[in-house]
C-alpha atoms as a PDB file:
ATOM      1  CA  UNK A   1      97.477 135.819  93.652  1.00  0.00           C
ATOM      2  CA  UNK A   2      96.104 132.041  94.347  1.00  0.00           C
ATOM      3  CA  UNK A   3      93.288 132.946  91.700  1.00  0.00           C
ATOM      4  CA  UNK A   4      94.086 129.631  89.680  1.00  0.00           C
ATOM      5  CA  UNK A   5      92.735 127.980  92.708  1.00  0.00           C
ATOM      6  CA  UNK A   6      89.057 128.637  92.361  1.00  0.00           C
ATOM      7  CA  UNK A   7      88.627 129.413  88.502  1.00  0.00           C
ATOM      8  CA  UNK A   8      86.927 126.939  87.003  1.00  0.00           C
ATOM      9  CA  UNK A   9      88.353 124.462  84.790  1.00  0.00           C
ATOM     10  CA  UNK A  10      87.847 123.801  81.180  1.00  0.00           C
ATOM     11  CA  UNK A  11      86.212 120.664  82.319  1.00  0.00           C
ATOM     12  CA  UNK A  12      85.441 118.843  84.775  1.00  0.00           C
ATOM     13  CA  UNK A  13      88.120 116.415  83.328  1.00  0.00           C
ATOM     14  CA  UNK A  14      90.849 119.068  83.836  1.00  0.00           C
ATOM     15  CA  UNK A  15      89.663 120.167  86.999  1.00  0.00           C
ATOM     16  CA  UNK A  16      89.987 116.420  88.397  1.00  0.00           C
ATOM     17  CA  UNK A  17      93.334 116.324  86.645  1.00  0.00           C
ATOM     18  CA  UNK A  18      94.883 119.163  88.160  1.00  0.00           C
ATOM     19  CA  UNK A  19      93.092 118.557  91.959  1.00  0.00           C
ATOM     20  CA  UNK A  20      94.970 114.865  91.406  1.00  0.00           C
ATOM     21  CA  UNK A  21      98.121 116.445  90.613  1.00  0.00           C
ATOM     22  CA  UNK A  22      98.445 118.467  93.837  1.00  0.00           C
ATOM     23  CA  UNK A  23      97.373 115.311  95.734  1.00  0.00           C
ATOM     24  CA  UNK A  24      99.663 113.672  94.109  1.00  0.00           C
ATOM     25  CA  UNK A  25     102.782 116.377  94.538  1.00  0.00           C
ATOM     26  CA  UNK A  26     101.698 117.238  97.878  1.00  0.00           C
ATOM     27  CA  UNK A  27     101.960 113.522  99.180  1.00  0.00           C
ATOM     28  CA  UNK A  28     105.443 112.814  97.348  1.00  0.00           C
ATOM     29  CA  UNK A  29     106.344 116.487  99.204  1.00  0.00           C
ATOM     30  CA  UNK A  30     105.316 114.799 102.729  1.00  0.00           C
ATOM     31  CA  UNK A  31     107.276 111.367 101.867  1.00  0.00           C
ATOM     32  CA  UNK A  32     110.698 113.676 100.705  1.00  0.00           C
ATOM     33  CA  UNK A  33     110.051 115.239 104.164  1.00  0.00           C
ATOM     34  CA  UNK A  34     110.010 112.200 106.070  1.00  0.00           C
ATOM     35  CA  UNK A  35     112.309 109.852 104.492  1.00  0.00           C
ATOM     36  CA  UNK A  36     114.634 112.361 102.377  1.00  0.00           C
ATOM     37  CA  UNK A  37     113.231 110.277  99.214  1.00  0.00           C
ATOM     38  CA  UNK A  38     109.948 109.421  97.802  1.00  0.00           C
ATOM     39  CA  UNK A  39     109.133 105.961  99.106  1.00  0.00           C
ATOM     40  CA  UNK A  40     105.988 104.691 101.606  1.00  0.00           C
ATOM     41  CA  UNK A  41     107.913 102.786 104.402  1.00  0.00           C
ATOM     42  CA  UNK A  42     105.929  99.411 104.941  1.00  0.00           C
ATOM     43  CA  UNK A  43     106.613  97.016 107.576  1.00  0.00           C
ATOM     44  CA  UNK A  44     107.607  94.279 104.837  1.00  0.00           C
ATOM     45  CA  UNK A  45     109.245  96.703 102.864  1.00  0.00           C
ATOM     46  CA  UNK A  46     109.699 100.334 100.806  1.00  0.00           C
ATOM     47  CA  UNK A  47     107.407 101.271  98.343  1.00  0.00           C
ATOM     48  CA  UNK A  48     108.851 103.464  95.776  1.00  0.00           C
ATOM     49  CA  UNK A  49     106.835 106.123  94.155  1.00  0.00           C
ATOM     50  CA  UNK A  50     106.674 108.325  90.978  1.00  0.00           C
ATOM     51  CA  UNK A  51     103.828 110.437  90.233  1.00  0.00           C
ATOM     52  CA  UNK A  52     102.627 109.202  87.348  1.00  0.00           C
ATOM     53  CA  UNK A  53     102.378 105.635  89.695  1.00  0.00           C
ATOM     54  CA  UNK A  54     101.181 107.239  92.223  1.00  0.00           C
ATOM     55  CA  UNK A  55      98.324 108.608  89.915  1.00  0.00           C
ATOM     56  CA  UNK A  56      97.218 105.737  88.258  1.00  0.00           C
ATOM     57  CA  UNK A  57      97.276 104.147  91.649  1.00  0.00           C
ATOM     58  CA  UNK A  58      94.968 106.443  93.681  1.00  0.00           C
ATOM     59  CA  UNK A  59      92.859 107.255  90.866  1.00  0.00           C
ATOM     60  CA  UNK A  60      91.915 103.803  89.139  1.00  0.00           C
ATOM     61  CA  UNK A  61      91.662 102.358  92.834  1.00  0.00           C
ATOM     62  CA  UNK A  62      88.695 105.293  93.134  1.00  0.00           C
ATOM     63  CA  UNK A  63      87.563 104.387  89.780  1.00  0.00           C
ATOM     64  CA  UNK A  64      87.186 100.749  90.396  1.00  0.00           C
ATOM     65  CA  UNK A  65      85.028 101.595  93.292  1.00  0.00           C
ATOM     66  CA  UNK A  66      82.904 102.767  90.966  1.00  0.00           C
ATOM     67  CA  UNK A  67      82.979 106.992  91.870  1.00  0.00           C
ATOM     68  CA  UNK A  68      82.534 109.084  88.981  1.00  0.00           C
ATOM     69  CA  UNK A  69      84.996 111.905  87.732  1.00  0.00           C
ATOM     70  CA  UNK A  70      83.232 114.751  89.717  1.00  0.00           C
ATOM     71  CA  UNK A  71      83.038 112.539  93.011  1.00  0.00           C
ATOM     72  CA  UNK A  72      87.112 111.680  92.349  1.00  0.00           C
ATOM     73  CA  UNK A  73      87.726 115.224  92.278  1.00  0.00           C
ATOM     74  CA  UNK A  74      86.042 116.811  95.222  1.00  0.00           C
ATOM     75  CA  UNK A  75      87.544 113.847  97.369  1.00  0.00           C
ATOM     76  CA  UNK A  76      90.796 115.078  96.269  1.00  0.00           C
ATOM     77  CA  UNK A  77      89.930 118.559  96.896  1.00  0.00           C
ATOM     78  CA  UNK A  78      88.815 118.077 100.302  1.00  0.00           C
ATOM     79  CA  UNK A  79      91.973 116.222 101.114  1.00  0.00           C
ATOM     80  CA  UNK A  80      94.013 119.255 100.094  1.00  0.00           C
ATOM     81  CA  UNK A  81      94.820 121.972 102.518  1.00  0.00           C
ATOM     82  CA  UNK A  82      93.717 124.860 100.144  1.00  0.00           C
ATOM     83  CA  UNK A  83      92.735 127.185 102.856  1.00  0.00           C
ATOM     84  CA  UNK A  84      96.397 126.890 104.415  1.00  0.00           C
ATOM     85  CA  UNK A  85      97.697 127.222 100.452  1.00  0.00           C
ATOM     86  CA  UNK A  86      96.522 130.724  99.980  1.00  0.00           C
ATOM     87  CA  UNK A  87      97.966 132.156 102.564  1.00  0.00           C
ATOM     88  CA  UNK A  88     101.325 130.728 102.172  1.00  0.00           C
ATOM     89  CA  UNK A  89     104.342 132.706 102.095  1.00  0.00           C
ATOM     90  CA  UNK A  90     106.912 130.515 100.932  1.00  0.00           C
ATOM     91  CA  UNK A  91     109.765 133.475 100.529  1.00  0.00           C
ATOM     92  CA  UNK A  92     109.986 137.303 100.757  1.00  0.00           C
ATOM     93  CA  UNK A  93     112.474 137.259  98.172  1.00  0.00           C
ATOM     94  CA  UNK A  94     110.990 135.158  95.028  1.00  0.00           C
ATOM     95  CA  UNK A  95     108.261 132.882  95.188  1.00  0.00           C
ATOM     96  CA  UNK A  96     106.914 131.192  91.953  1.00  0.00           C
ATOM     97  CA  UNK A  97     104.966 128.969  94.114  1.00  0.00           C
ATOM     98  CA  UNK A  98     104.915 125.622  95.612  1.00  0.00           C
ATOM     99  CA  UNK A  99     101.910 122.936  95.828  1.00  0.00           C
ATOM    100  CA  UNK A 100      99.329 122.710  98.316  1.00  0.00           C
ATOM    101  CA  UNK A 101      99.659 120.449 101.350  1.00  0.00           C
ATOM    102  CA  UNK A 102      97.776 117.296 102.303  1.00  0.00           C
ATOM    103  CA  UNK A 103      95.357 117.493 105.482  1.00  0.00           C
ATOM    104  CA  UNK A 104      96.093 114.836 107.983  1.00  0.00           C
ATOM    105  CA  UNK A 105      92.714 113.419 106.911  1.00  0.00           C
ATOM    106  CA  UNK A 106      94.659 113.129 103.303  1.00  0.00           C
ATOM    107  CA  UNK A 107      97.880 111.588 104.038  1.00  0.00           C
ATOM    108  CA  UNK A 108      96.166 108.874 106.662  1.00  0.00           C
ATOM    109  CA  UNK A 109      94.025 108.326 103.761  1.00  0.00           C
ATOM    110  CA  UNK A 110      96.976 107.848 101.294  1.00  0.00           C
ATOM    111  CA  UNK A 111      99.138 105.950 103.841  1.00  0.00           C
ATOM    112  CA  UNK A 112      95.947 103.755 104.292  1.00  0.00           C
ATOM    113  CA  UNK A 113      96.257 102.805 100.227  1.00  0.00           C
ATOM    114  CA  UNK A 114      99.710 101.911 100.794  1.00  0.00           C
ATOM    115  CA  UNK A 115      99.451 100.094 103.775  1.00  0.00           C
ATOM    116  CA  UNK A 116      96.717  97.922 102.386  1.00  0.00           C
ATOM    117  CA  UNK A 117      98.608  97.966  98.586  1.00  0.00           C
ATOM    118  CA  UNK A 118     101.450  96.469 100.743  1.00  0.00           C
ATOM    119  CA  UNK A 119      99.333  93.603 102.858  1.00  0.00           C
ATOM    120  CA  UNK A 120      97.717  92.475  99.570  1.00  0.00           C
ATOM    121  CA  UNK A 121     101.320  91.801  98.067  1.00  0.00           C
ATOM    122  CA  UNK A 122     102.904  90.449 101.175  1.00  0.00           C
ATOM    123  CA  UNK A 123     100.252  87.408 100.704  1.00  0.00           C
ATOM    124  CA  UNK A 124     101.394  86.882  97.354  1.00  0.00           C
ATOM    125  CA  UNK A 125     104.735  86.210  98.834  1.00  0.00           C
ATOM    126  CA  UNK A 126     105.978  89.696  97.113  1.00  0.00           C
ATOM    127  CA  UNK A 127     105.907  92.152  93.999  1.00  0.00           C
ATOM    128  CA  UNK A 128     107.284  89.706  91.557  1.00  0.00           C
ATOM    129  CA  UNK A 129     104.800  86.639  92.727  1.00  0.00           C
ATOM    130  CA  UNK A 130     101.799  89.575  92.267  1.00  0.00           C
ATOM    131  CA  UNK A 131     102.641  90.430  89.062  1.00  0.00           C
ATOM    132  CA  UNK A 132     102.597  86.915  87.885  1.00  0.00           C
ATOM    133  CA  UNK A 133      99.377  86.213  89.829  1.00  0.00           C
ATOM    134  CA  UNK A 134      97.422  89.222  88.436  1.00  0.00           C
ATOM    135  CA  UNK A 135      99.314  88.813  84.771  1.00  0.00           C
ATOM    136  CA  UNK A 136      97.472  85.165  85.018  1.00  0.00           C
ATOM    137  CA  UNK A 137     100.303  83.313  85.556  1.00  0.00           C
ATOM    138  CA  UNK A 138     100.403  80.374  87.996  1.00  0.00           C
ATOM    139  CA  UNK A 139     102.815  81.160  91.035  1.00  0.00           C
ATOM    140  CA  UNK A 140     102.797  77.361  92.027  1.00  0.00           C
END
């Protein structure tokens, strides 16, 4: 069954790299759902997403806050729905699995990141001004 679930990791490295990974494929999942494609609809504009983006967004935002490794990971796995995971039945026919949903709690929390992602560039005047700003450059 869902055994891979609760066996420990290797590390506590791989364990926060996996839990990330479903965070991350379970929140792309939700924005297919929505918008048929994986983008974060902002009031000023889309925000297009990839998972490796989307990982070294959410994790080195968590990082800069100053949270450890072990703290990153259980805040991803509590943002998972893992209860609702195992007892998925996805088909009766073949089923080589899927990825674990977001709770509520989750995606507010990842639509939060994106909201604010997308006010901090709006005051910038957009992506390309932002770049240049945080790259150094003078956007004068």
């Amino acid at each position: 069954m869902n055994s891979d679930i609760w066996m420990p990791a290797g590390s506590v490295e791989e364990a926060h790299q996996r839990a990330l990974t479903w965070v991350c494929d379970a929140y792309l999942f939700h924005l297919v759902s929505l918008h048929r494609r994986p983008v974060y609809r902002h009031q000023y504009g889309d925000i297009s997403l990839n998972q490796p983006a989307l990982q070294g967004f959410i994790d080195s935002y968590l990082k800069d806050k100053g949270w450890d490794t072990e703290r990153r990971w259980a805040h991803y796995i509590n943002i998972l729905d893992l209860i609702k995971y195992m007892h998925r039945s996805n088909s009766g026919f073949i089923d080589w699995g899927t990825v674990p949903s977001l709770t509520s709690r989750g995606i507010r929390w990842m639509n939060a990141c994106f909201s604010r992602l997308g006010e901090m560039v709006n005051t910038y005047g957009g992506w390309e001004n932002y770049v240049k700003e945080t790259a150094g450059d003078s956007i004068s």
